[in-house]
Protein backbone atom coordinates (compact mmCIF):
# COMPACT_ATOMS: atom_id res chain seq x y z
CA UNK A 1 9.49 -37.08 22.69
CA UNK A 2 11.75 -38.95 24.92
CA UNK A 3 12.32 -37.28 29.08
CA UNK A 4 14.96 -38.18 31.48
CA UNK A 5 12.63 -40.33 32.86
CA UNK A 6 12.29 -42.77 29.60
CA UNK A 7 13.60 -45.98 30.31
CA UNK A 8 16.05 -45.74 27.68
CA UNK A 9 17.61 -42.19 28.49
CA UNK A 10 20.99 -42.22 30.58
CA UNK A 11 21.94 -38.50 31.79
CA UNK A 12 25.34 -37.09 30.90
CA UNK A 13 25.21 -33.60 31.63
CA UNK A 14 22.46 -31.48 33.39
CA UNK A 15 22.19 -27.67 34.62
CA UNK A 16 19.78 -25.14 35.17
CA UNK A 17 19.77 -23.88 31.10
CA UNK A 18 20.76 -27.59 29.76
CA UNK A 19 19.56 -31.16 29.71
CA UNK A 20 21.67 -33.74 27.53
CA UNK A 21 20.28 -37.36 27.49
CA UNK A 22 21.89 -39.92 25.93
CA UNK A 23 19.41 -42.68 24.45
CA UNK A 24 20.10 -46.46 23.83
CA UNK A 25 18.10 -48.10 21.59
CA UNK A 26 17.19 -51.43 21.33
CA UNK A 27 17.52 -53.68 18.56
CA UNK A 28 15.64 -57.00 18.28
CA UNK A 29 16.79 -59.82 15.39
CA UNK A 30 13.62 -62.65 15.12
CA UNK A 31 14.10 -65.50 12.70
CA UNK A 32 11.64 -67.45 11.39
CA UNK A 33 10.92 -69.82 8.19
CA UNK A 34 7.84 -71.90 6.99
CA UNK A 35 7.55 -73.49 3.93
CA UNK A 36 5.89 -71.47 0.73
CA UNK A 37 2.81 -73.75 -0.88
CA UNK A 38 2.92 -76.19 1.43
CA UNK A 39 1.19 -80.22 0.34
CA UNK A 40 -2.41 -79.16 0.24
CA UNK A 41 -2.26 -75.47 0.12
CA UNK A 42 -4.67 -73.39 -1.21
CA UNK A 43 -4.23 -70.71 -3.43
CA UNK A 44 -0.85 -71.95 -4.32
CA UNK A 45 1.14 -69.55 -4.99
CA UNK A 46 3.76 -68.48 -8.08
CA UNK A 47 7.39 -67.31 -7.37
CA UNK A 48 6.44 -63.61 -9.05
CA UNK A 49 3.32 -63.71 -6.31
CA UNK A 50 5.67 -64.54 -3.48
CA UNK A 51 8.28 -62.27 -4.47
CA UNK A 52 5.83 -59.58 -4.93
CA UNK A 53 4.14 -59.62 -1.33
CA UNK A 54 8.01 -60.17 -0.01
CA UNK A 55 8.05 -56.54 -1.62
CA UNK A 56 5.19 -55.38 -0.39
CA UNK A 57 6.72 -56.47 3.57
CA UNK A 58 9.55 -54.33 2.82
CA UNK A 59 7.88 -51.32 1.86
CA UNK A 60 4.78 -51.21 3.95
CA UNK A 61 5.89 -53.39 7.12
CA UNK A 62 3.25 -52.00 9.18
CA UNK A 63 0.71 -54.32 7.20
CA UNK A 64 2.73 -57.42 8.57
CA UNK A 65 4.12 -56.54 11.85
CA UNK A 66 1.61 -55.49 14.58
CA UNK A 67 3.63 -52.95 16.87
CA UNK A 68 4.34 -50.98 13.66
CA UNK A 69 2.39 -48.11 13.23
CA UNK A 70 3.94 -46.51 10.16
CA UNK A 71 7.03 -46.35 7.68
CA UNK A 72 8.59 -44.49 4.93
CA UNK A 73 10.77 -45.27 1.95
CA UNK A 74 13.78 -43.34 1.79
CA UNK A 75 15.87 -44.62 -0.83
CA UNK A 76 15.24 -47.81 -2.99
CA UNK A 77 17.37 -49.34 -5.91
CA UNK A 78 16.80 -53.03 -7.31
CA UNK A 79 18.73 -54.06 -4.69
CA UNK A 80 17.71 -52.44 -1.16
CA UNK A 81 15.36 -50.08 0.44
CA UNK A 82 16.22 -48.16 2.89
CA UNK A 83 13.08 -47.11 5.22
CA UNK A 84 12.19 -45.63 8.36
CA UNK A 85 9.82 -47.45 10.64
CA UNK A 86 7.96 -45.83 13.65
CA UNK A 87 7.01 -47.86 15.89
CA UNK A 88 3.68 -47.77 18.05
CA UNK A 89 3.90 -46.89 22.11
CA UNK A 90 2.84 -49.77 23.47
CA UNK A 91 3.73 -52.10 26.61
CA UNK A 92 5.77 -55.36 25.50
CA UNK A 93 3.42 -57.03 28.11
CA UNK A 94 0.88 -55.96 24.93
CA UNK A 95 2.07 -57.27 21.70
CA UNK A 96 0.30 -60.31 20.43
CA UNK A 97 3.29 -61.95 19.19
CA UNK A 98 1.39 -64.90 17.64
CA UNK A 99 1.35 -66.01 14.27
């Protein structure tokens, strides 16, 4: 439950029945490659293997990504899946960010 005093709530209208907050959201893009099987890698891995944990990632994110806490598929066709992700309350001065 976000309160006027959330860092991401602006006021736009307040009286003594009525509170409107208007909340921003923040939106994060990280990038990142490394190479699949690797010289020397053990287990090496098939295309249908990667492809199938890539799938995993998309439904289940919270596995992979630490300040996840949960998700939910809404909608998925061969070609997308459209999800919900809720994200844990933490501090960014938290998040182990390492790989």
């Amino acid at each position: 439950m976000f309160s006027s005093s959330h860092p991401s709530a602006k006021l736009l209208h307040h009286t003594q029945h009525t509170t409107l907050l208007y909340l921003t959201m923040v939106v994060l893009f990280q990038s990142q490659t490394c190479p699949i099987n690797p010289p020397g890698a053990q287990p090496v891995l098939t295309t249908a293997q990667f492809w199938e944990v890539m799938i995993l990632k998309c439904r289940q994110p919270e596995l992979f990504v630490a300040p996840m806490s949960s998700s939910e598929v809404l909608e998925e066709t061969e070609t997308f899946i459209k999800r919900v992700v809720v994200f844990k309350e933490v501090s960014m001065n938290s998040i182990d960010w390492s790989i």
